[in-house]
PDB file of N, CA and C in Angstrom:
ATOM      1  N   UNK A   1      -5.335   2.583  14.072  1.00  0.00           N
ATOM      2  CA  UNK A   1      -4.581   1.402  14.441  1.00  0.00           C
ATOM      3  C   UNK A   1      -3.097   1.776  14.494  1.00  0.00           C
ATOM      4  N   UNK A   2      -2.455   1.384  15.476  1.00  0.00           N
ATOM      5  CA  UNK A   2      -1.029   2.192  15.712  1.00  0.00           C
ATOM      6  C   UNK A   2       0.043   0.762  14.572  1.00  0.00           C
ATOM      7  N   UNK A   3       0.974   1.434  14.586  1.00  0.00           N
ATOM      8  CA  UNK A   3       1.955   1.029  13.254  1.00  0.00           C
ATOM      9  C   UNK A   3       3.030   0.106  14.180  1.00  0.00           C
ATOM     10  N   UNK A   4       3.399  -1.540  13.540  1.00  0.00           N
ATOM     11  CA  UNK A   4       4.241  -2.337  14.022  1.00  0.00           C
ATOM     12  C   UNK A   4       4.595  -3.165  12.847  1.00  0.00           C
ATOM     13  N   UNK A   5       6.067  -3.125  12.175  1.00  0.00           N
ATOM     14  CA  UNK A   5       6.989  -3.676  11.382  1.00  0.00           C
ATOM     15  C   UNK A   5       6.643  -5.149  11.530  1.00  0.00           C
ATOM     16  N   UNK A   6       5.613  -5.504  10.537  1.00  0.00           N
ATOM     17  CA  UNK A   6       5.525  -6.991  10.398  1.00  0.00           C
ATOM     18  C   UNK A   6       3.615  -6.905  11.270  1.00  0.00           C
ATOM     19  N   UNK A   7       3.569  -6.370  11.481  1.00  0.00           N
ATOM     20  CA  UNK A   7       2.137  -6.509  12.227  1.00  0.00           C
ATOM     21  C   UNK A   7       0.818  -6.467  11.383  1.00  0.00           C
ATOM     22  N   UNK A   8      -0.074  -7.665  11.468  1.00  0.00           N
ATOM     23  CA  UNK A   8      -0.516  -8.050  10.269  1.00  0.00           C
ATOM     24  C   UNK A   8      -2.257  -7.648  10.623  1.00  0.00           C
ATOM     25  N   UNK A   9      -2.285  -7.006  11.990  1.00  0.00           N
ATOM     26  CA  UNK A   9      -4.047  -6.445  12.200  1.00  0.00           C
ATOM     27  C   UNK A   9      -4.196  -7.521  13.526  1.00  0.00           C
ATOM     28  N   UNK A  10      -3.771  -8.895  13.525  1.00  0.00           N
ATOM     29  CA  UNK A  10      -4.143  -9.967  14.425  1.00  0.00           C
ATOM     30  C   UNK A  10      -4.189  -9.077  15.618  1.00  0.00           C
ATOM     31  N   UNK A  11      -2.882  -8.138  16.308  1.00  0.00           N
ATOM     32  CA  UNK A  11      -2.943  -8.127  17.578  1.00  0.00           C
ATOM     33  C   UNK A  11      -3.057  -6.563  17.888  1.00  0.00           C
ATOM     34  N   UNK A  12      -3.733  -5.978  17.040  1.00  0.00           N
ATOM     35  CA  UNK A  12      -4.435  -4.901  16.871  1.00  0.00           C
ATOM     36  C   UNK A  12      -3.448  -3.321  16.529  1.00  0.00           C
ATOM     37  N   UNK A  13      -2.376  -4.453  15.921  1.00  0.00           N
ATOM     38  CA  UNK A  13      -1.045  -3.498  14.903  1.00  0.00           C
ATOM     39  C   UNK A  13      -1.146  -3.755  13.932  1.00  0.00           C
ATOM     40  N   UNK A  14      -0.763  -2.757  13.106  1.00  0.00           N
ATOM     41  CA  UNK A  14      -0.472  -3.443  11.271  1.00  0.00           C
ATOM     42  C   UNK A  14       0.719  -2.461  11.063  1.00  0.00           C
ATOM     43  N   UNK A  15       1.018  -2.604   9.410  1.00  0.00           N
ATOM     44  CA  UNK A  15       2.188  -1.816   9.291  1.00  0.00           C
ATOM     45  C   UNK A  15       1.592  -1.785   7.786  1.00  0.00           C
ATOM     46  N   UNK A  16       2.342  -1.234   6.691  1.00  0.00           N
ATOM     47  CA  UNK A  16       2.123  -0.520   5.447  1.00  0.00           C
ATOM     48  C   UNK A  16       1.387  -1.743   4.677  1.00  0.00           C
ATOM     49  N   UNK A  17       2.501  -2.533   4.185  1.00  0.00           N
ATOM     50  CA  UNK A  17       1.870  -3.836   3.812  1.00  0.00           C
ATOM     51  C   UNK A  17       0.652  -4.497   4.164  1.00  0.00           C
ATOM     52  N   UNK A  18       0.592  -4.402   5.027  1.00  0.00           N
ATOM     53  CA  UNK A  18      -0.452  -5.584   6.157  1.00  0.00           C
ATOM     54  C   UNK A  18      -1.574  -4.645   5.571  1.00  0.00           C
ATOM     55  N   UNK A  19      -1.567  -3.320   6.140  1.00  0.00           N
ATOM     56  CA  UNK A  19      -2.677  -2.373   5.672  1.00  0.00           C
ATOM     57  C   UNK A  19      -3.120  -2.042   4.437  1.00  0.00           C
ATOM     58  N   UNK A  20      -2.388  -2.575   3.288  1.00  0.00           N
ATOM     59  CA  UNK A  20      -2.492  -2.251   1.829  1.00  0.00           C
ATOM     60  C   UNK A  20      -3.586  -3.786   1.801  1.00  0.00           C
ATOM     61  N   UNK A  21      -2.921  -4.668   2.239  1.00  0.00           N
ATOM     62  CA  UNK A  21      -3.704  -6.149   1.820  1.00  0.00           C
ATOM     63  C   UNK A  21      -4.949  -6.165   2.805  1.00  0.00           C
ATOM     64  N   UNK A  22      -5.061  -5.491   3.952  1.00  0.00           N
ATOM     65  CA  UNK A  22      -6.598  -5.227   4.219  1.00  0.00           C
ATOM     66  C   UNK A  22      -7.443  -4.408   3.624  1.00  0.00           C
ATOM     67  N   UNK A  23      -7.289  -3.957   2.845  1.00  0.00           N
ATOM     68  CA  UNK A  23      -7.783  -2.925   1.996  1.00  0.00           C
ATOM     69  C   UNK A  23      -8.583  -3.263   0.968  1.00  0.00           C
ATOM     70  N   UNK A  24      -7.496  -4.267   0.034  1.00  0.00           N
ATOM     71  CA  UNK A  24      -7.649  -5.327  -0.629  1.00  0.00           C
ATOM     72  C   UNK A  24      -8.775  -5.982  -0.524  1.00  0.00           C
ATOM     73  N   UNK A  25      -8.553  -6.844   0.655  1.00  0.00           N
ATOM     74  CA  UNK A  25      -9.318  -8.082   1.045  1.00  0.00           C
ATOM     75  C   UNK A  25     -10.796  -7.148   1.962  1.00  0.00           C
ATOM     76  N   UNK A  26     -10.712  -6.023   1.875  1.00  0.00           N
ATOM     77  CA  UNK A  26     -12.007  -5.252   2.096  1.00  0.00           C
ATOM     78  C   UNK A  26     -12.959  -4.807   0.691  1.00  0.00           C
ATOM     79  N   UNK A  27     -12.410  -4.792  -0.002  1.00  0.00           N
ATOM     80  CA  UNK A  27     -12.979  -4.490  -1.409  1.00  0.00           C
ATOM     81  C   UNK A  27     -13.144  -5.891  -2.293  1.00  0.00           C
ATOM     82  N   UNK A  28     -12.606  -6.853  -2.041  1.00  0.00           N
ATOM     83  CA  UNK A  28     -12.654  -8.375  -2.820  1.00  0.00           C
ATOM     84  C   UNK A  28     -11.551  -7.958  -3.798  1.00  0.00           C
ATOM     85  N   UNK A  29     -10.450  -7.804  -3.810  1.00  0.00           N
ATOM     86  CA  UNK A  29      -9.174  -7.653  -4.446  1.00  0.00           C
ATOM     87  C   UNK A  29      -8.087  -8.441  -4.412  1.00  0.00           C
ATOM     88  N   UNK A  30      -7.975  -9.621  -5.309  1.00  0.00           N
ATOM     89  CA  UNK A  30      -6.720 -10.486  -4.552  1.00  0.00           C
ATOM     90  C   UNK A  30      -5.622  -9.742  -4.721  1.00  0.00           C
ATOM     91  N   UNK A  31      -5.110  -9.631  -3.530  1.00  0.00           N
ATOM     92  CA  UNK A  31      -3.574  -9.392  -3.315  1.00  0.00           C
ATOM     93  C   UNK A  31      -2.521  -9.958  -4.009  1.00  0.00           C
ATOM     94  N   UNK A  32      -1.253  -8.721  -3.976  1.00  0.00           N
ATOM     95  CA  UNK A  32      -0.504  -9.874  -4.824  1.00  0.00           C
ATOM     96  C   UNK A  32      -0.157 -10.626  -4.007  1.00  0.00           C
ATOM     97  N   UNK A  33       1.202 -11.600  -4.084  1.00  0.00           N
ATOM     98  CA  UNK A  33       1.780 -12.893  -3.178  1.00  0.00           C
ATOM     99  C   UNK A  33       2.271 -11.964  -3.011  1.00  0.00           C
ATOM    100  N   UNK A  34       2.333 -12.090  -1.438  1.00  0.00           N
ATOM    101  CA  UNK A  34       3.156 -11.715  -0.370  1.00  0.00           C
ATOM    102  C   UNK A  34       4.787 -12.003  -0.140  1.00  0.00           C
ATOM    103  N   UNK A  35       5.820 -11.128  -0.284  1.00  0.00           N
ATOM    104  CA  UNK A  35       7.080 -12.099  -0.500  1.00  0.00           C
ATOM    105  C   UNK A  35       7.720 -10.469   0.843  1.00  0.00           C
ATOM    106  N   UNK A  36       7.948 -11.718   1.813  1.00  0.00           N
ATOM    107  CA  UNK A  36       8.930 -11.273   2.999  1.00  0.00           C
ATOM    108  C   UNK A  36       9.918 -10.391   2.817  1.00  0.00           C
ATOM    109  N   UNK A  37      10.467 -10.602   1.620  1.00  0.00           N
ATOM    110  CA  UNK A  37      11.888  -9.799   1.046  1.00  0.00           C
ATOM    111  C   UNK A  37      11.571  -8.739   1.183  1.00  0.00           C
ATOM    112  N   UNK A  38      10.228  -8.129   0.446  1.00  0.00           N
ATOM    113  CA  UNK A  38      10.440  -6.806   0.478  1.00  0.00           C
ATOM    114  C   UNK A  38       9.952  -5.867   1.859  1.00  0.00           C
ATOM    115  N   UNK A  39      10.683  -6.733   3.139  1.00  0.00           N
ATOM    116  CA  UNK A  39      10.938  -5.270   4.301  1.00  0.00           C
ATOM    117  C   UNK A  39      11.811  -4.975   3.977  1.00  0.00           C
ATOM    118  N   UNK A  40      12.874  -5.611   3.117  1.00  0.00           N
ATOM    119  CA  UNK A  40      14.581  -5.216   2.739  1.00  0.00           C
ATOM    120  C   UNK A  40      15.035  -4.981   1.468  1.00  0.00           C
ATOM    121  N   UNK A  41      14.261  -5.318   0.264  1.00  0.00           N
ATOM    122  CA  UNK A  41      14.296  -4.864  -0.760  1.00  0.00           C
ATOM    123  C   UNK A  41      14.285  -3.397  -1.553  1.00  0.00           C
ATOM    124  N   UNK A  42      14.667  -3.101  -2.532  1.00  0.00           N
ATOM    125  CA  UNK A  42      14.826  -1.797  -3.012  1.00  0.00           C
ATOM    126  C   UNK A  42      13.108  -1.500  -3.551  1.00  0.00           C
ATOM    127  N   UNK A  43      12.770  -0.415  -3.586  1.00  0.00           N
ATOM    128  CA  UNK A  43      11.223   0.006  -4.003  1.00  0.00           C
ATOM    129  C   UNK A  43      10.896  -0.644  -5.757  1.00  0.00           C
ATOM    130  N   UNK A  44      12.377  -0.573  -6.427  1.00  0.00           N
ATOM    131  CA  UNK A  44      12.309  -0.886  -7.921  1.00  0.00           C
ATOM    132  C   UNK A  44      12.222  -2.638  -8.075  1.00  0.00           C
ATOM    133  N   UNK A  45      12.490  -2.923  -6.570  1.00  0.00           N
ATOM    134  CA  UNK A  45      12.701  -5.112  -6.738  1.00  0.00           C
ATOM    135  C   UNK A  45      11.061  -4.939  -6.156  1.00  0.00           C
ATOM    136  N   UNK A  46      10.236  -3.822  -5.791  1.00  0.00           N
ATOM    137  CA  UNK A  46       8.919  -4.277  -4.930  1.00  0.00           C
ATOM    138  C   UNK A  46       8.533  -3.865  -6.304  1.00  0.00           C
ATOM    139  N   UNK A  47       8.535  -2.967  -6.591  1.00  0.00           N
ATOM    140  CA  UNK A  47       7.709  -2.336  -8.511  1.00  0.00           C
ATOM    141  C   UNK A  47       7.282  -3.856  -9.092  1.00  0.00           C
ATOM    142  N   UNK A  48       8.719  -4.310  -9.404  1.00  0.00           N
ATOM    143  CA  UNK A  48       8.510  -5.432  -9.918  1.00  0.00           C
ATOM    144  C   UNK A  48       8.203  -6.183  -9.726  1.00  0.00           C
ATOM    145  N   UNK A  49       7.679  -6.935  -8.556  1.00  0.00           N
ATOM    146  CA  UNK A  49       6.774  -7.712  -8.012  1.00  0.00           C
ATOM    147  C   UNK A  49       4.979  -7.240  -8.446  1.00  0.00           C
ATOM    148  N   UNK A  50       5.004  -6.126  -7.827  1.00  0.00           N
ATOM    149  CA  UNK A  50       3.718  -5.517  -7.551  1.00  0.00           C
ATOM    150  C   UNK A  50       3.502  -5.469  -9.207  1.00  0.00           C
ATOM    151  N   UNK A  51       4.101  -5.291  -9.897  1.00  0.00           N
ATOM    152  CA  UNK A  51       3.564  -5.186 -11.563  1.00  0.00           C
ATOM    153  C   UNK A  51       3.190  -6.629 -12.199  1.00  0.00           C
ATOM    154  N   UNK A  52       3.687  -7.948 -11.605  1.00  0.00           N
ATOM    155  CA  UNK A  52       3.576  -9.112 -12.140  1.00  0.00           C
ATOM    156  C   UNK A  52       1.812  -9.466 -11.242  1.00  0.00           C
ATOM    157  N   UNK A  53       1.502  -8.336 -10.424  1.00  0.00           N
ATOM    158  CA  UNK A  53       0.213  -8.598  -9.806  1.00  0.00           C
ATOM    159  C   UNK A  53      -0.991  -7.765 -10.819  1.00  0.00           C
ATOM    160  N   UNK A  54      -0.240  -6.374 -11.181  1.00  0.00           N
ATOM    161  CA  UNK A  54      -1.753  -5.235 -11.666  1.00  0.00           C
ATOM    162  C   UNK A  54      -0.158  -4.528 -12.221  1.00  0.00           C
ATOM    163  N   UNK A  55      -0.964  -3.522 -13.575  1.00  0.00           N
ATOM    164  CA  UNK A  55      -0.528  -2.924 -14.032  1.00  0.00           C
ATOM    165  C   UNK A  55       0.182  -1.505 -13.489  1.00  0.00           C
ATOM    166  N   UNK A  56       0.677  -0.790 -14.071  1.00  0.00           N
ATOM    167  CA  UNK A  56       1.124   0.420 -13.269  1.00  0.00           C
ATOM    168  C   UNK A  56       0.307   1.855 -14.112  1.00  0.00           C
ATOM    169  N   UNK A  57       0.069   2.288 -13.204  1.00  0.00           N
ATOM    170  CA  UNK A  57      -0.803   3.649 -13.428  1.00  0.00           C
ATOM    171  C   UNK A  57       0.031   5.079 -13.325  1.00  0.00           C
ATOM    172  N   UNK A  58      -0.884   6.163 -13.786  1.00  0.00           N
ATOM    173  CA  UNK A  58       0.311   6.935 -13.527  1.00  0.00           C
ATOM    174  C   UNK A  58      -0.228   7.571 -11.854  1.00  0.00           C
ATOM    175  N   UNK A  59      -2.020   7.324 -12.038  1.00  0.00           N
ATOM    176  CA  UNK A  59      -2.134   8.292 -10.687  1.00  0.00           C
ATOM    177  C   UNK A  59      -3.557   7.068  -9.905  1.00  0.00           C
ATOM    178  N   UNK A  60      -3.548   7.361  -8.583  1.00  0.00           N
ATOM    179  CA  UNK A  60      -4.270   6.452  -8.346  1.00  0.00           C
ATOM    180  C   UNK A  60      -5.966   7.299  -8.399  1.00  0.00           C
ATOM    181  N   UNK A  61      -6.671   6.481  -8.921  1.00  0.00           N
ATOM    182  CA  UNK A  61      -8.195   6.865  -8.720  1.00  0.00           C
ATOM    183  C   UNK A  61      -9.048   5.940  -8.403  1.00  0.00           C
ATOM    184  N   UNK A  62      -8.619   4.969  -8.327  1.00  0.00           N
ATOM    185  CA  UNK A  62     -10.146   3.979  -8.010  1.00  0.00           C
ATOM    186  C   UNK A  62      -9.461   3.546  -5.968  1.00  0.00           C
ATOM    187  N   UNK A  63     -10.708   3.106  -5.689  1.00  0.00           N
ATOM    188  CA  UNK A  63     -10.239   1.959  -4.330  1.00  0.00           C
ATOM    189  C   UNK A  63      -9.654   0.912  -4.457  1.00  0.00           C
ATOM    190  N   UNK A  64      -8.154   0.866  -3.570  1.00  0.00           N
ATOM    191  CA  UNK A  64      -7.795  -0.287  -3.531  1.00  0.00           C
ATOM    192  C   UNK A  64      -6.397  -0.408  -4.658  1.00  0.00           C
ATOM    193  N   UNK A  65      -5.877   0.834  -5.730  1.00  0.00           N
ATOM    194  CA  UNK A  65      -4.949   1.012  -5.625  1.00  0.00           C
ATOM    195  C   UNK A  65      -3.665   0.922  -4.674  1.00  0.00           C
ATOM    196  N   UNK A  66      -2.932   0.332  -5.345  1.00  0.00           N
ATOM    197  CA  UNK A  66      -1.411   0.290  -4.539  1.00  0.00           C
ATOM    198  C   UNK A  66      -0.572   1.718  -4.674  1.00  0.00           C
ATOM    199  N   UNK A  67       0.138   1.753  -3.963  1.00  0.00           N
ATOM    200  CA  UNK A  67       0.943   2.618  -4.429  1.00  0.00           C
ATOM    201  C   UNK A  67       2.564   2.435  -3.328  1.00  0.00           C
ATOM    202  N   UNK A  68       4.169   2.950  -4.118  1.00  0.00           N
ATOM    203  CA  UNK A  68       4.761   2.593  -3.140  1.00  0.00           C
ATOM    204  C   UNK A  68       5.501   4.085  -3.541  1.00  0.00           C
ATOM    205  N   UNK A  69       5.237   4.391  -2.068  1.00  0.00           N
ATOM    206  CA  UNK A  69       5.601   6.015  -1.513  1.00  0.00           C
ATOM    207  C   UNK A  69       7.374   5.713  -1.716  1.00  0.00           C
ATOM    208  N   UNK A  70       7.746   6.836  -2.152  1.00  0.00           N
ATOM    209  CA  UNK A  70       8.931   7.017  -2.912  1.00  0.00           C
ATOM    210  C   UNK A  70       9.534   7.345  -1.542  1.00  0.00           C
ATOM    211  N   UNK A  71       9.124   8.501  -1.044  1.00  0.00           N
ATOM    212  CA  UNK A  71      10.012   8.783   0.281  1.00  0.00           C
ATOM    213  C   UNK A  71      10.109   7.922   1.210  1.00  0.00           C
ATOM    214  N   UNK A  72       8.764   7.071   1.589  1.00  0.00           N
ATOM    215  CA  UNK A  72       9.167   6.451   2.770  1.00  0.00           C
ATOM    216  C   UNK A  72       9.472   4.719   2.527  1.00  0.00           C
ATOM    217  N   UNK A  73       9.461   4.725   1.232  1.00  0.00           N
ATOM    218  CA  UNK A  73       9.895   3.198   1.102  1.00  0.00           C
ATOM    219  C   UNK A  73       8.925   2.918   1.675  1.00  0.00           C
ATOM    220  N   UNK A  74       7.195   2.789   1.403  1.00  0.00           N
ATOM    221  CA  UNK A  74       6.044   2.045   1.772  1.00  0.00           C
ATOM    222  C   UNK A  74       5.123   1.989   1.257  1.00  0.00           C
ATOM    223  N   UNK A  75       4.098   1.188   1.526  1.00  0.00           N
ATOM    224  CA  UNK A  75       3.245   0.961   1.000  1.00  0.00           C
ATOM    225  C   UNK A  75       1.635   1.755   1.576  1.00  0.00           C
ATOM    226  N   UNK A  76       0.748   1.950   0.496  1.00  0.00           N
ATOM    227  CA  UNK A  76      -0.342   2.963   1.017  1.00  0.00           C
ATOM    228  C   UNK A  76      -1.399   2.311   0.168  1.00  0.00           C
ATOM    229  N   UNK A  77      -2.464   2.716  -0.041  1.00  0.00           N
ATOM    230  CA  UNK A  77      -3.951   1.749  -0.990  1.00  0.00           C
ATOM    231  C   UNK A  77      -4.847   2.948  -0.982  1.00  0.00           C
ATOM    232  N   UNK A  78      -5.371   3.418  -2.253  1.00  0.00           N
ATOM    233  CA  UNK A  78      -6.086   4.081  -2.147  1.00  0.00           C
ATOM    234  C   UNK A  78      -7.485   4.042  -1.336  1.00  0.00           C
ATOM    235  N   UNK A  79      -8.464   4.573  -0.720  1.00  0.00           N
ATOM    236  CA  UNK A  79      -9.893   4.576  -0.256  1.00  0.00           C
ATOM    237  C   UNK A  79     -10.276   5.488  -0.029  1.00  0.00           C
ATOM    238  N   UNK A  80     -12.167   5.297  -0.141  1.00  0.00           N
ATOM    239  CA  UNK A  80     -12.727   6.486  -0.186  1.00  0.00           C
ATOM    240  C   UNK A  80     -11.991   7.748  -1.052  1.00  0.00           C
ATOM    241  N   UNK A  81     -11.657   7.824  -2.029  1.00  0.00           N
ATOM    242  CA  UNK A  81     -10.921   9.315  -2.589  1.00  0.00           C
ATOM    243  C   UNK A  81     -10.118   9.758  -1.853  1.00  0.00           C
ATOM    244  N   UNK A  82      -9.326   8.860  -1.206  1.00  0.00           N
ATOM    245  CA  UNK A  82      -7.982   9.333  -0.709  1.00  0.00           C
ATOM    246  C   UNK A  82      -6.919   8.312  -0.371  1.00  0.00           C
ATOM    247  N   UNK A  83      -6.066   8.178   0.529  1.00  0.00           N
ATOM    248  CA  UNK A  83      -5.056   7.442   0.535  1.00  0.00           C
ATOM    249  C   UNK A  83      -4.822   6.826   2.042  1.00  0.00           C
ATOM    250  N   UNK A  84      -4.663   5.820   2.307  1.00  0.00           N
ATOM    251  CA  UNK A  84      -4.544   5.205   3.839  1.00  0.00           C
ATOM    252  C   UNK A  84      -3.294   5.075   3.831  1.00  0.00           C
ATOM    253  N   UNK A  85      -2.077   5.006   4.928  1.00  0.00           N
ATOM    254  CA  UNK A  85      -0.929   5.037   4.922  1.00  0.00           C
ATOM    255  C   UNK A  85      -0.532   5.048   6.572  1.00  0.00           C
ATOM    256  N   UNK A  86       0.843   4.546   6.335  1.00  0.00           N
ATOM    257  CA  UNK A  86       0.797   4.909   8.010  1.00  0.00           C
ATOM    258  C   UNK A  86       1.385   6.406   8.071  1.00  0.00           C
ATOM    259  N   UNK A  87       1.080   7.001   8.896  1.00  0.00           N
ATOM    260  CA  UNK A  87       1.983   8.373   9.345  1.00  0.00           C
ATOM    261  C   UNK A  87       3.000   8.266  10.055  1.00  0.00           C
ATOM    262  N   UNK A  88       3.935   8.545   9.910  1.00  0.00           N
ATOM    263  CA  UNK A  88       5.417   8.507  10.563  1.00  0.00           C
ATOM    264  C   UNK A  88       5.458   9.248  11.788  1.00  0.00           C
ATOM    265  N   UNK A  89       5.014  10.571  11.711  1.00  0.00           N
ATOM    266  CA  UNK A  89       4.820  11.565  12.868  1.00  0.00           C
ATOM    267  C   UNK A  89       4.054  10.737  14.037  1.00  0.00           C
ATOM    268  N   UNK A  90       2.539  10.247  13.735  1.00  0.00           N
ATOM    269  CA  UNK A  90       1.647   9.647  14.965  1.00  0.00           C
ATOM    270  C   UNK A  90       2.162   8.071  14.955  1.00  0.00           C
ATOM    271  N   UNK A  91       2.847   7.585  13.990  1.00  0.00           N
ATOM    272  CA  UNK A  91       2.656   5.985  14.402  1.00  0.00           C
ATOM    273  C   UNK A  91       1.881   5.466  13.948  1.00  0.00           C
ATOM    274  N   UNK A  92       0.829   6.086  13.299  1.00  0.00           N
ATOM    275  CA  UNK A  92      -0.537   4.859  13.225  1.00  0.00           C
ATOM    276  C   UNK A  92      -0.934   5.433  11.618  1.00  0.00           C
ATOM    277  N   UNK A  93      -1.765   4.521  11.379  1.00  0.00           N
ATOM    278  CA  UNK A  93      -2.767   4.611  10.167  1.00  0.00           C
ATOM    279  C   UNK A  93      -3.626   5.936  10.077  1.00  0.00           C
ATOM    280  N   UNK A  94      -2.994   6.539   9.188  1.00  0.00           N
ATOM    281  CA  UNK A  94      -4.085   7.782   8.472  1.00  0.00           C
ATOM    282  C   UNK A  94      -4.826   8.245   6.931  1.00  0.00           C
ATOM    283  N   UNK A  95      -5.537   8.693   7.117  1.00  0.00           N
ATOM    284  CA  UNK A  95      -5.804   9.173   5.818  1.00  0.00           C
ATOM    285  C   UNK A  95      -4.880  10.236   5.590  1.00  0.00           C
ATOM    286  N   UNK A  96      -5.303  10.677   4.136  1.00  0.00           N
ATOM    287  CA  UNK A  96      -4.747  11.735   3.246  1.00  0.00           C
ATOM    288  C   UNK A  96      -5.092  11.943   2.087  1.00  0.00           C
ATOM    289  N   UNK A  97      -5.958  13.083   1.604  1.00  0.00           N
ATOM    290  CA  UNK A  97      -6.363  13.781  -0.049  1.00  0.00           C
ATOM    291  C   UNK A  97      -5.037  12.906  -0.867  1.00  0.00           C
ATOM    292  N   UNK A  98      -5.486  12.684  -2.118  1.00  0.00           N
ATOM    293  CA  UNK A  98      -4.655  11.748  -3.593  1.00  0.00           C
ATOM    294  C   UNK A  98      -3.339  12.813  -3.489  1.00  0.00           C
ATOM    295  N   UNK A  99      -3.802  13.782  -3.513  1.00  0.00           N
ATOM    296  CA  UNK A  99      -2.383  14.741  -4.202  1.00  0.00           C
ATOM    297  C   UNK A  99      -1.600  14.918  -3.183  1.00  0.00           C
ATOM    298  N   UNK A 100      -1.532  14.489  -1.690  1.00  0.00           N
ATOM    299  CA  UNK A 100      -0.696  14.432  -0.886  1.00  0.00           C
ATOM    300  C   UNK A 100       0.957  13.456  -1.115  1.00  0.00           C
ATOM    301  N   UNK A 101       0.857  12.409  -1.948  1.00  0.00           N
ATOM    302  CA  UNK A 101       1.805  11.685  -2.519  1.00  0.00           C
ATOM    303  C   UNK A 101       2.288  11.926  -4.148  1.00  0.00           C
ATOM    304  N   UNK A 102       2.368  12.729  -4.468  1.00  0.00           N
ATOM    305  CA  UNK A 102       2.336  12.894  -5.742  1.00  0.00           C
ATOM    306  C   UNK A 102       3.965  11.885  -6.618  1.00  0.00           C
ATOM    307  N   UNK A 103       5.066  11.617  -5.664  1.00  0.00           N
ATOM    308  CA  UNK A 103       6.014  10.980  -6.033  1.00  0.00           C
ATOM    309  C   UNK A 103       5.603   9.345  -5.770  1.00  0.00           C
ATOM    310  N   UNK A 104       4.882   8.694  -6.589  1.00  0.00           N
ATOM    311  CA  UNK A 104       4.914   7.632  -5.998  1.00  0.00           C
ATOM    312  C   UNK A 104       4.670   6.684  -7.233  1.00  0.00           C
ATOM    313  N   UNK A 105       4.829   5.178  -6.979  1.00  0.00           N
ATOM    314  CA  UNK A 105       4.397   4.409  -8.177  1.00  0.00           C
ATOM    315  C   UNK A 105       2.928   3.695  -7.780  1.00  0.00           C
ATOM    316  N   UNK A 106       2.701   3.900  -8.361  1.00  0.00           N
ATOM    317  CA  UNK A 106       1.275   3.375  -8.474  1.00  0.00           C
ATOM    318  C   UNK A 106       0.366   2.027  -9.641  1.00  0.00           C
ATOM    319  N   UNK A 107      -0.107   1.278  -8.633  1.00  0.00           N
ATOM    320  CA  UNK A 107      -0.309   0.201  -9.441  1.00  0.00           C
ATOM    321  C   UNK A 107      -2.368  -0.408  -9.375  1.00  0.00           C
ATOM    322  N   UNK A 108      -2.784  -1.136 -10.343  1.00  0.00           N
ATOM    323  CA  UNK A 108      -4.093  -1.102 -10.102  1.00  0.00           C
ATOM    324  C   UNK A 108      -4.241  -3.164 -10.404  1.00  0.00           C
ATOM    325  N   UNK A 109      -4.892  -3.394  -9.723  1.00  0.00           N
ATOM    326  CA  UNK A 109      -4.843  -4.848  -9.700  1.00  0.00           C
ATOM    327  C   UNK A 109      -5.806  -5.025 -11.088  1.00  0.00           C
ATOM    328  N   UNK A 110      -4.988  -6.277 -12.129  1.00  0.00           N
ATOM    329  CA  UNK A 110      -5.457  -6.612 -13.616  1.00  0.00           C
ATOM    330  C   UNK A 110      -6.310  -7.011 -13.514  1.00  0.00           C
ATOM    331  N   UNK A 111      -7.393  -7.321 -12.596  1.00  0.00           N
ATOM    332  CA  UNK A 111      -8.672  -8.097 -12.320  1.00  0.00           C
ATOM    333  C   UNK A 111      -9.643  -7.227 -12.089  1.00  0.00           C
ATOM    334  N   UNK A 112      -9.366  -5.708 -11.914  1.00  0.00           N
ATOM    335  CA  UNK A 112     -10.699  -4.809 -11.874  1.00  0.00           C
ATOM    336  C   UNK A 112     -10.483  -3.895 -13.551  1.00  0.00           C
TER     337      UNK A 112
END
């Protein structure tokens, strides 16, 4: 699925976010609340959001982990034993092996 800032899957774009909460809502995971701010917010004002949803981990292992990529200021969800994310290089949604992000915060929703 190719990558669009604010694109939520409807028109066959998504972007980091959008793709973390389908992920979610593919596994039966409530999401946290969704708050607009953070396309513009600092990664440490999204931490803190994302922590008032699921705890923080140090590494992700289950499906459906959050995680917010340090370098690119985004959001990724663990699956299948690896990591969905968008790729910057192609534009679109890819996988990637766990240890490909190793700088990142990582969070696990308090309900699993």
């Amino acid at each position: 699925m190719p990558y669009r800032l604010g694109g939520d899957g409807s028109d066959g774009t998504i972007d980091c976010i959008h793709l973390s909460y389908a992920v979610l809502s593919e596994l039966g995971i409530t999401a946290p609340v969704f708050n607009p701010d953070w396309y513009h917010e600092s990664k440490w004002t999204i931490a803190r959001d994302i922590h008032r949803w699921g705890y923080r981990i140090d590494r992700p292992t289950m499906d459906g982990d959050i995680l917010l990529l340090a370098e690119e200021r985004a959001f990724a969800a663990t699956w299948e034993t690896g990591i969905l994310f968008i790729n910057k290089i192609s534009n679109r949604v890819a996988w990637a092996p766990l240890n490909v992000f190793p700088n990142c915060l990582c969070f696990r929703a308090k309900e699993t």
